[in-house]
PDB file of N, CA and C in Angstrom:
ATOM      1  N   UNK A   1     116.147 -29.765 163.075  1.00  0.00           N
ATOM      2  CA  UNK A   1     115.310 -28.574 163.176  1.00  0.00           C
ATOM      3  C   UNK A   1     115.039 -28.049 161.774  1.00  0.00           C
ATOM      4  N   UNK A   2     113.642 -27.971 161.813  1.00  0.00           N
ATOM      5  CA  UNK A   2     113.544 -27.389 160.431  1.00  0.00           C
ATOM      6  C   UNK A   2     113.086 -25.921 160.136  1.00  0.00           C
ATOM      7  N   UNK A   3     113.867 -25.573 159.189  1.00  0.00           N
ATOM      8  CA  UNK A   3     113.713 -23.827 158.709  1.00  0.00           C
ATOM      9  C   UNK A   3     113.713 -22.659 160.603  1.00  0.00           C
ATOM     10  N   UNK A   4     115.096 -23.079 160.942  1.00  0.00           N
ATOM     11  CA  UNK A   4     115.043 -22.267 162.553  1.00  0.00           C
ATOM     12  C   UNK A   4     115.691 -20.696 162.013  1.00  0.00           C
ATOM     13  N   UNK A   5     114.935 -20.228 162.847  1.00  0.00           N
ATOM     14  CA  UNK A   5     115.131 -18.487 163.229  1.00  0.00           C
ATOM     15  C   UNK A   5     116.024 -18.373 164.290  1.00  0.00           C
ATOM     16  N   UNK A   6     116.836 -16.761 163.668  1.00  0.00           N
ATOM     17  CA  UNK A   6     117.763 -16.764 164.624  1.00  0.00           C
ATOM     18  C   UNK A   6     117.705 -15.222 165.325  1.00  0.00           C
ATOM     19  N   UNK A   7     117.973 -15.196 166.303  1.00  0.00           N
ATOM     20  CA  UNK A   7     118.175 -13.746 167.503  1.00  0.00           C
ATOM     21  C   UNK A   7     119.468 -13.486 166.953  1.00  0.00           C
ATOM     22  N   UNK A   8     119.999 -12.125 167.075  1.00  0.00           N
ATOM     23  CA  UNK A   8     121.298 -12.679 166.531  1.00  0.00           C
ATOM     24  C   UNK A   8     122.288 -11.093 167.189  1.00  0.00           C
ATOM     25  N   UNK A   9     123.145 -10.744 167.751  1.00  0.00           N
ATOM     26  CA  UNK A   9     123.678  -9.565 168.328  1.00  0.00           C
ATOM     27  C   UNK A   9     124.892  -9.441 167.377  1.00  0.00           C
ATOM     28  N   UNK A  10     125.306  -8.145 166.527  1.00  0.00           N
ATOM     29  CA  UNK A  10     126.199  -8.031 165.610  1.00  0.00           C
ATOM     30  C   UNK A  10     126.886  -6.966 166.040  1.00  0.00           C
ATOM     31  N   UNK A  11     128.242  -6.577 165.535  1.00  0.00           N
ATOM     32  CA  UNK A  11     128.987  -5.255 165.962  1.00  0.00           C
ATOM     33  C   UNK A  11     129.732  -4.980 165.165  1.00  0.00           C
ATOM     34  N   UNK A  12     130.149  -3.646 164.979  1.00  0.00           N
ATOM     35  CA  UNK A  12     131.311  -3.112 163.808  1.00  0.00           C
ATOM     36  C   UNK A  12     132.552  -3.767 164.168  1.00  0.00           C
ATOM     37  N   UNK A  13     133.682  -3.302 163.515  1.00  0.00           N
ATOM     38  CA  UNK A  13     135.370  -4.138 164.101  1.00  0.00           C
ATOM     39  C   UNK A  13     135.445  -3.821 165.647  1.00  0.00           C
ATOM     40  N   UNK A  14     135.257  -2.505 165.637  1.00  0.00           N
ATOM     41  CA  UNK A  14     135.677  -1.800 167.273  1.00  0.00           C
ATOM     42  C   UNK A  14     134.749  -1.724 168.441  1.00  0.00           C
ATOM     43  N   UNK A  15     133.587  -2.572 168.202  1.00  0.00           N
ATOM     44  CA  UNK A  15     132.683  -2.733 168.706  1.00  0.00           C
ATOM     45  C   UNK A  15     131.881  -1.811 169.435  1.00  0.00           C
ATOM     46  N   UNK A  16     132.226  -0.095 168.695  1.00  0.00           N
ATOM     47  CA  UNK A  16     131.048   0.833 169.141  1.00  0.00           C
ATOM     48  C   UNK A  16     130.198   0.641 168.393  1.00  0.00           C
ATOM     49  N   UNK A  17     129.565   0.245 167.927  1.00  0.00           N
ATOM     50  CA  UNK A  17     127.989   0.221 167.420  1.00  0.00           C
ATOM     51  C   UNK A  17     127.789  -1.527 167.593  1.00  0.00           C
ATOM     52  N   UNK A  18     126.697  -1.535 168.086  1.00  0.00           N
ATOM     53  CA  UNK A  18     126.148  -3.007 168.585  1.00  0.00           C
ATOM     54  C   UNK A  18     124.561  -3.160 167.489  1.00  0.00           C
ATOM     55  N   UNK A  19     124.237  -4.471 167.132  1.00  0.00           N
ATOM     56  CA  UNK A  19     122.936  -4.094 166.720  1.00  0.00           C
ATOM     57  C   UNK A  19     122.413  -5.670 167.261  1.00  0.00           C
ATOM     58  N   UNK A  20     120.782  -5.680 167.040  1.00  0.00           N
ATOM     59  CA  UNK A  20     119.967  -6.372 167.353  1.00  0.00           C
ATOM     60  C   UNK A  20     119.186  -7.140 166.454  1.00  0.00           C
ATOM     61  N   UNK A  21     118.826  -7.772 166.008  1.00  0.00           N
ATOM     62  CA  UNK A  21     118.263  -8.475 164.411  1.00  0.00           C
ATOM     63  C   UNK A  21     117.794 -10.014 164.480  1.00  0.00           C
ATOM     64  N   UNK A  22     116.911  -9.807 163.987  1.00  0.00           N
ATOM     65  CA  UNK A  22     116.400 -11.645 163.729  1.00  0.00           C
ATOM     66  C   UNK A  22     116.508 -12.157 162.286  1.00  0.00           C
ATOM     67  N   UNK A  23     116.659 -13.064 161.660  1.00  0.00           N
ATOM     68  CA  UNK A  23     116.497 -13.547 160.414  1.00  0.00           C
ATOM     69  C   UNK A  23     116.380 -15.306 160.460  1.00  0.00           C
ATOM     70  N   UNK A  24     116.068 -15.758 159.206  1.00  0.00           N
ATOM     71  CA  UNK A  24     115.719 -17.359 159.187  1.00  0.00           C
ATOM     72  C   UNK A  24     117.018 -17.655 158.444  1.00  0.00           C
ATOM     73  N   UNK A  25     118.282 -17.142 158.476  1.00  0.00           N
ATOM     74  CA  UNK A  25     119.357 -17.426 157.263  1.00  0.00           C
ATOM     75  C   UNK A  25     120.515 -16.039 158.074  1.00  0.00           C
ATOM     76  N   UNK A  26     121.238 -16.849 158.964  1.00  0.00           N
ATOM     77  CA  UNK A  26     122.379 -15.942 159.735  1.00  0.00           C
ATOM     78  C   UNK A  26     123.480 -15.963 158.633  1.00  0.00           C
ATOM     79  N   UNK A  27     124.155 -16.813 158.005  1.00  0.00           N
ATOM     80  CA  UNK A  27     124.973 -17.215 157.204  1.00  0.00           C
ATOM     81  C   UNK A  27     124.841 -15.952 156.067  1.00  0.00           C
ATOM     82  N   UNK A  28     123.727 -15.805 155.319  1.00  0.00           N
ATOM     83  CA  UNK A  28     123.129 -14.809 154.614  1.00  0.00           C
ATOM     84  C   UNK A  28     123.019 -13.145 155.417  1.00  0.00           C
ATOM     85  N   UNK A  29     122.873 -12.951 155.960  1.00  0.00           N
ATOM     86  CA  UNK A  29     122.532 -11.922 157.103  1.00  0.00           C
ATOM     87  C   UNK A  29     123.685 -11.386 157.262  1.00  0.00           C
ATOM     88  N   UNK A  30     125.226 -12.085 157.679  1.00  0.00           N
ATOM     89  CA  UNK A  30     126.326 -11.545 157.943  1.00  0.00           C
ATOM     90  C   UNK A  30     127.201 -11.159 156.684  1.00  0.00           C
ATOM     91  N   UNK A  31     126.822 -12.057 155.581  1.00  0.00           N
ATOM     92  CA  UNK A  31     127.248 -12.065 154.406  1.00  0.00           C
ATOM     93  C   UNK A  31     127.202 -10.837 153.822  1.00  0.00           C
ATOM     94  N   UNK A  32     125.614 -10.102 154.172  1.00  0.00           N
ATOM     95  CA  UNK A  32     124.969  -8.727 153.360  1.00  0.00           C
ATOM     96  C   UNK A  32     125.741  -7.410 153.929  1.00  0.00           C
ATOM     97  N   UNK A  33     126.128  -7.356 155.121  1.00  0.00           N
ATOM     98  CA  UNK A  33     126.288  -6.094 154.888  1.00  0.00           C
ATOM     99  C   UNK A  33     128.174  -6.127 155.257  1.00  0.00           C
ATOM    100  N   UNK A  34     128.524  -7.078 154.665  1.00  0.00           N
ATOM    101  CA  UNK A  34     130.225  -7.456 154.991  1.00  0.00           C
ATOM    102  C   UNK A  34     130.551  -7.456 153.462  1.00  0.00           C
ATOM    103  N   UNK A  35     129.960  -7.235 153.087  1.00  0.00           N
ATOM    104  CA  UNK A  35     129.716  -6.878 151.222  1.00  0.00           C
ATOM    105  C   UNK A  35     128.841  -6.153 150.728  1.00  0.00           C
ATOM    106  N   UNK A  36     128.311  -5.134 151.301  1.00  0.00           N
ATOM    107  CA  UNK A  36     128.031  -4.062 150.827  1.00  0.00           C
ATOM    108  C   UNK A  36     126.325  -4.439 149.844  1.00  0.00           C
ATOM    109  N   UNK A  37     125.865  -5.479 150.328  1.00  0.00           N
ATOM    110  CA  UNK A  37     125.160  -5.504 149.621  1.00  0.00           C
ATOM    111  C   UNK A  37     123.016  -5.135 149.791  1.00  0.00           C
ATOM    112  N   UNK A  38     123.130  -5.015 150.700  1.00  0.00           N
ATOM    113  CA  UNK A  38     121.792  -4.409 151.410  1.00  0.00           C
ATOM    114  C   UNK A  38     122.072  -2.947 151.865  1.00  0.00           C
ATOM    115  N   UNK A  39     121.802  -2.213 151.611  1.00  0.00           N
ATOM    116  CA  UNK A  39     122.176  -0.637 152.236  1.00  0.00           C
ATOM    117  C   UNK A  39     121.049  -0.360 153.220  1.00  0.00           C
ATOM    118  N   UNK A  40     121.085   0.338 154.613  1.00  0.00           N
ATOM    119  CA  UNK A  40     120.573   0.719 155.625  1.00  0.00           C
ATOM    120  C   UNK A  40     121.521   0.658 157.129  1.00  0.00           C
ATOM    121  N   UNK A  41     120.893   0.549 158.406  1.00  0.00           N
ATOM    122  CA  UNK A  41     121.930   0.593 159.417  1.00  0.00           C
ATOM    123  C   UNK A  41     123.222  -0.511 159.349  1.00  0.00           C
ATOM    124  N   UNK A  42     123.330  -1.804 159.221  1.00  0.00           N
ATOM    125  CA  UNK A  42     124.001  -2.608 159.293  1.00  0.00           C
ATOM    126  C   UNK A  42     124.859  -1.847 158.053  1.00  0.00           C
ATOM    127  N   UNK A  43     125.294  -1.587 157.218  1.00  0.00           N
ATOM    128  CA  UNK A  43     126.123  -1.144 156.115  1.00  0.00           C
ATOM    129  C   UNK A  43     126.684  -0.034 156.607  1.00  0.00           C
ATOM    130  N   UNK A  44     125.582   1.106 156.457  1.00  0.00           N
ATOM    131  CA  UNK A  44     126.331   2.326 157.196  1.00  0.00           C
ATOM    132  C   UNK A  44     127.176   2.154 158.209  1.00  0.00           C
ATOM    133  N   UNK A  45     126.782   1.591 159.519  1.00  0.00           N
ATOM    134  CA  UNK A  45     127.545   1.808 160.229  1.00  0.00           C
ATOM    135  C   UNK A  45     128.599   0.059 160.489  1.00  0.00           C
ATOM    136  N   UNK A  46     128.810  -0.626 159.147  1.00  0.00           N
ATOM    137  CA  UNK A  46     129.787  -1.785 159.010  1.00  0.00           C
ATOM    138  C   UNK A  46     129.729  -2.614 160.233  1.00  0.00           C
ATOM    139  N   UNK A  47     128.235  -3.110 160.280  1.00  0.00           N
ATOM    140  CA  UNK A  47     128.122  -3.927 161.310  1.00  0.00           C
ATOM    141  C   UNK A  47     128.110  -5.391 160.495  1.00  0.00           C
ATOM    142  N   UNK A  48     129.427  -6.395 161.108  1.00  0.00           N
ATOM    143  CA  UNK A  48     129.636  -7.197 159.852  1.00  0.00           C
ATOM    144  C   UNK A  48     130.490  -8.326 161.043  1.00  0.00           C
ATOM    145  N   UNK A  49     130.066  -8.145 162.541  1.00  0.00           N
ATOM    146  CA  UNK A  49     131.029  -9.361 163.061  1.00  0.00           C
ATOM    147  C   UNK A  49     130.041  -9.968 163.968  1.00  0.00           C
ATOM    148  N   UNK A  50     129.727 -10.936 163.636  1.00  0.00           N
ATOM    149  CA  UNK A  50     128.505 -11.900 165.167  1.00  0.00           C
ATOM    150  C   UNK A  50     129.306 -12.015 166.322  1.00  0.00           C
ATOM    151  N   UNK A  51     128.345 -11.564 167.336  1.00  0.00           N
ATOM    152  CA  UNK A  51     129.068 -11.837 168.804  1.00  0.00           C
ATOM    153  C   UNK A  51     127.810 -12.919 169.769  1.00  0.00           C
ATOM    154  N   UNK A  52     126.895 -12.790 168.841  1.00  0.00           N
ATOM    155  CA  UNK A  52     125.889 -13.650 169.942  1.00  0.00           C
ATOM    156  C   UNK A  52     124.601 -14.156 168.705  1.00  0.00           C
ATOM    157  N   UNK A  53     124.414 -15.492 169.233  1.00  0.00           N
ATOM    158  CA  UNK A  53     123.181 -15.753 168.444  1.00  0.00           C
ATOM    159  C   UNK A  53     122.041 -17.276 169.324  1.00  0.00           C
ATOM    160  N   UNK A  54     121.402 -16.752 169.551  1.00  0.00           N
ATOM    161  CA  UNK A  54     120.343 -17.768 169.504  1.00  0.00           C
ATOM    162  C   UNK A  54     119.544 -18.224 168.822  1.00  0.00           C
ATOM    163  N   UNK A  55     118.881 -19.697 168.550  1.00  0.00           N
ATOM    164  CA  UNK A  55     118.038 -20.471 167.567  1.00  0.00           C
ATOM    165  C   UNK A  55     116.858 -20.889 167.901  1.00  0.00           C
ATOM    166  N   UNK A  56     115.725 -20.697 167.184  1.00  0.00           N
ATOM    167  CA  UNK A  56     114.164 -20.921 167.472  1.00  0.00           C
ATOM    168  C   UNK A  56     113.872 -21.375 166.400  1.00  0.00           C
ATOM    169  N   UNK A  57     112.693 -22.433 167.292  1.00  0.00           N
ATOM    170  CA  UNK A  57     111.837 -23.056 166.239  1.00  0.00           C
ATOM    171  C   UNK A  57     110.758 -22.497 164.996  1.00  0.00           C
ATOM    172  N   UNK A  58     110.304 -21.113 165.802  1.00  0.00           N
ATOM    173  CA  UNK A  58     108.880 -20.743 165.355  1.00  0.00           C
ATOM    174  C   UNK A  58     109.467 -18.810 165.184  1.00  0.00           C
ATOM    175  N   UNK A  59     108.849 -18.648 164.213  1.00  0.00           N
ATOM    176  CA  UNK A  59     109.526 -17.010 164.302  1.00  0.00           C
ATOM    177  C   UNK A  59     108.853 -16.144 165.126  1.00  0.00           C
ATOM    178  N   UNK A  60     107.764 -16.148 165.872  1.00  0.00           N
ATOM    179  CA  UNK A  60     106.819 -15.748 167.007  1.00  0.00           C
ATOM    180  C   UNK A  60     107.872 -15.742 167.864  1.00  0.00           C
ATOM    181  N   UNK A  61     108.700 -17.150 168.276  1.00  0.00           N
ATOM    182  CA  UNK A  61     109.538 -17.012 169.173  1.00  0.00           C
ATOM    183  C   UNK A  61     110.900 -16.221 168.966  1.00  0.00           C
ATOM    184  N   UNK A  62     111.140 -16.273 168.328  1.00  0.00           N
ATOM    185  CA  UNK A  62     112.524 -15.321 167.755  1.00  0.00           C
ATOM    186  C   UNK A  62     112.013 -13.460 167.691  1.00  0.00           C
ATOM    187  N   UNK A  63     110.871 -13.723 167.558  1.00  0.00           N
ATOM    188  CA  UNK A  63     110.509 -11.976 167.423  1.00  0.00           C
ATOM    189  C   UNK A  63     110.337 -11.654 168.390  1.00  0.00           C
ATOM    190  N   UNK A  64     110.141 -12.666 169.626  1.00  0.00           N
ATOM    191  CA  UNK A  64     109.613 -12.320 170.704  1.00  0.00           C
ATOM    192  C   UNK A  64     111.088 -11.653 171.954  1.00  0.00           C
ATOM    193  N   UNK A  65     111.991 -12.717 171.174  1.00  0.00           N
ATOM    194  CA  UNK A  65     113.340 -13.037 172.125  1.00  0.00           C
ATOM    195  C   UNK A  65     114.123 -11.262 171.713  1.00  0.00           C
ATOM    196  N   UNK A  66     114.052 -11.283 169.915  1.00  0.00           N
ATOM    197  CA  UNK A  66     114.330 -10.056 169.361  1.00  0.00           C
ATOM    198  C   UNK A  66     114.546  -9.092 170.545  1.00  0.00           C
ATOM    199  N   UNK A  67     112.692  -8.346 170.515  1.00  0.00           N
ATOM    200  CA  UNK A  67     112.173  -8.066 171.247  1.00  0.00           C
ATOM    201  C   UNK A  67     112.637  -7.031 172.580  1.00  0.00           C
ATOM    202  N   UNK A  68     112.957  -8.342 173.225  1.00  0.00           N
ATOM    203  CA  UNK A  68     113.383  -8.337 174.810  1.00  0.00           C
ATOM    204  C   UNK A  68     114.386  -7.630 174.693  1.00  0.00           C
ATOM    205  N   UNK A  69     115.298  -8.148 173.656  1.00  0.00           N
ATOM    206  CA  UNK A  69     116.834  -8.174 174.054  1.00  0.00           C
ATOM    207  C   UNK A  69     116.922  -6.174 173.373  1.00  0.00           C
ATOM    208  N   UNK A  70     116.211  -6.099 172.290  1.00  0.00           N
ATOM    209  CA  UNK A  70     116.636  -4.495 172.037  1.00  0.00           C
ATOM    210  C   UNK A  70     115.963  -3.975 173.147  1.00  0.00           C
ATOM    211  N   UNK A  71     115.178  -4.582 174.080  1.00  0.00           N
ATOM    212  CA  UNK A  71     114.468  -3.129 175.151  1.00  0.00           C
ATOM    213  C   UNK A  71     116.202  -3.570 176.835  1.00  0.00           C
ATOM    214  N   UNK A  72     116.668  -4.341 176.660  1.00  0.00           N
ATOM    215  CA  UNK A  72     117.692  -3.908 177.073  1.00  0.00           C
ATOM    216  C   UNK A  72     118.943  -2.990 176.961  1.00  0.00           C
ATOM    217  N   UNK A  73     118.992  -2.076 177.914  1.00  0.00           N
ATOM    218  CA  UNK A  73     120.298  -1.603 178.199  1.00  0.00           C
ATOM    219  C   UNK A  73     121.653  -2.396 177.228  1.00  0.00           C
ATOM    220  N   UNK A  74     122.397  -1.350 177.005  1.00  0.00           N
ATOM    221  CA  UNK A  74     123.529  -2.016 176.174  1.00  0.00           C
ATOM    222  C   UNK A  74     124.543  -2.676 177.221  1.00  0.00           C
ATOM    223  N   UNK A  75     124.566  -2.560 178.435  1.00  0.00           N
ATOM    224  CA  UNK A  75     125.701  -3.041 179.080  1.00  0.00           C
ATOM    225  C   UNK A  75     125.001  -4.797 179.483  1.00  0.00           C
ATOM    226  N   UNK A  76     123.620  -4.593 179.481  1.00  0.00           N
ATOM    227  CA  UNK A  76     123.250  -5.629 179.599  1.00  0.00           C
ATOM    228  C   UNK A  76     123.248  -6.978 178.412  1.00  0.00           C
ATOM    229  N   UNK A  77     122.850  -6.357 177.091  1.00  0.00           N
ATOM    230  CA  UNK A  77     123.334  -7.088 175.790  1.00  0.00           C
ATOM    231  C   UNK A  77     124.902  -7.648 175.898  1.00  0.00           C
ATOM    232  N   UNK A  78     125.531  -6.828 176.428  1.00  0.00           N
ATOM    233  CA  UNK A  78     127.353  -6.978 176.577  1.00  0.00           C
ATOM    234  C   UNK A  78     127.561  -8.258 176.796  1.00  0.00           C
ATOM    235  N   UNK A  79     126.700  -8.376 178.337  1.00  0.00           N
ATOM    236  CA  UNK A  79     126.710  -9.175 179.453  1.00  0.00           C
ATOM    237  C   UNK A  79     126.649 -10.582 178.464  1.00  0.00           C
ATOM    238  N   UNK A  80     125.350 -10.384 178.173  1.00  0.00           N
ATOM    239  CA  UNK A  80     124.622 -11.540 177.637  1.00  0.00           C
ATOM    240  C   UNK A  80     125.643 -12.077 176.294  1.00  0.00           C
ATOM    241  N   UNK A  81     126.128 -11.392 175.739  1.00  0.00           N
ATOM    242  CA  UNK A  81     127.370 -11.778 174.762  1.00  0.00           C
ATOM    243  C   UNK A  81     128.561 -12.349 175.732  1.00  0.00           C
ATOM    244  N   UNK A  82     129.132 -12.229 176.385  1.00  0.00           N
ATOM    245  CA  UNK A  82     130.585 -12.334 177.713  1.00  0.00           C
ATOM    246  C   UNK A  82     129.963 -13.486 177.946  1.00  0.00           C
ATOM    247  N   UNK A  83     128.836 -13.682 178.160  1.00  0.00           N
ATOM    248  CA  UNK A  83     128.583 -14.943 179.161  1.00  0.00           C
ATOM    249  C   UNK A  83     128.568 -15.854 177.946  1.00  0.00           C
ATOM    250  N   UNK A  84     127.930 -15.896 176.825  1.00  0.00           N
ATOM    251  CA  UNK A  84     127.782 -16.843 175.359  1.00  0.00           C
ATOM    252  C   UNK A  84     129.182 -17.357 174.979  1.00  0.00           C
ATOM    253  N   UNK A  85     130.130 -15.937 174.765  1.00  0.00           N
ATOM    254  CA  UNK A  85     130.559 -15.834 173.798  1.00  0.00           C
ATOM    255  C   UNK A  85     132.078 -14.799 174.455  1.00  0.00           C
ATOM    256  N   UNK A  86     133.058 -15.441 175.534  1.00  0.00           N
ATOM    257  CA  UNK A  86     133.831 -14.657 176.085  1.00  0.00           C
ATOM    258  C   UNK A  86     134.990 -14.288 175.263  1.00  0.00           C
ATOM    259  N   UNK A  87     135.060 -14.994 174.364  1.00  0.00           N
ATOM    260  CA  UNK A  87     136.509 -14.368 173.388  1.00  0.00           C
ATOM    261  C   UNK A  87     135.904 -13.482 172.532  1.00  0.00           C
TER     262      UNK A  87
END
């Protein structure tokens, strides 16, 4: 796969704050705000642990998946992490 985009669901240590995010470079993405180095929501509120990620070919599709997943309910994002990603 070349140059894939990622959906990607992140959370602080204690997992009250959840966030939603796409990027072409997850590796990079988790890196930034687990080091202080991009300032905005992910920093402020030390969102710095992946709990869920999906991979796309085309970033249309990843913006699209984005998207969906922030117009869900948070218990439903949960879900969708538990079922990926149960530990």
């Amino acid at each position: 796969m070349k140059n894939p985009y990622y959906v990607y669901i992140a959370a602080n240590k204690n997992n009250t704050v959840i966030y939603t995010g796409m990027t072409n470079n997850i590796v990079r993405r988790m890196f930034e705000p687990k080091n202080k180095i991009s300032l905005g929501f992910t920093s402020k509120y030390n969102i710095n642990k992946l709990l869920y990620y999906e991979i796309f070919n085309l970033p249309q599709e990843a913006i699209q998946a984005e998207k969906k997943i922030k117009g869900w309910l948070r218990k439903k994002k949960i879900e969708l992490v538990q079922t990926k990603n149960p530990d």
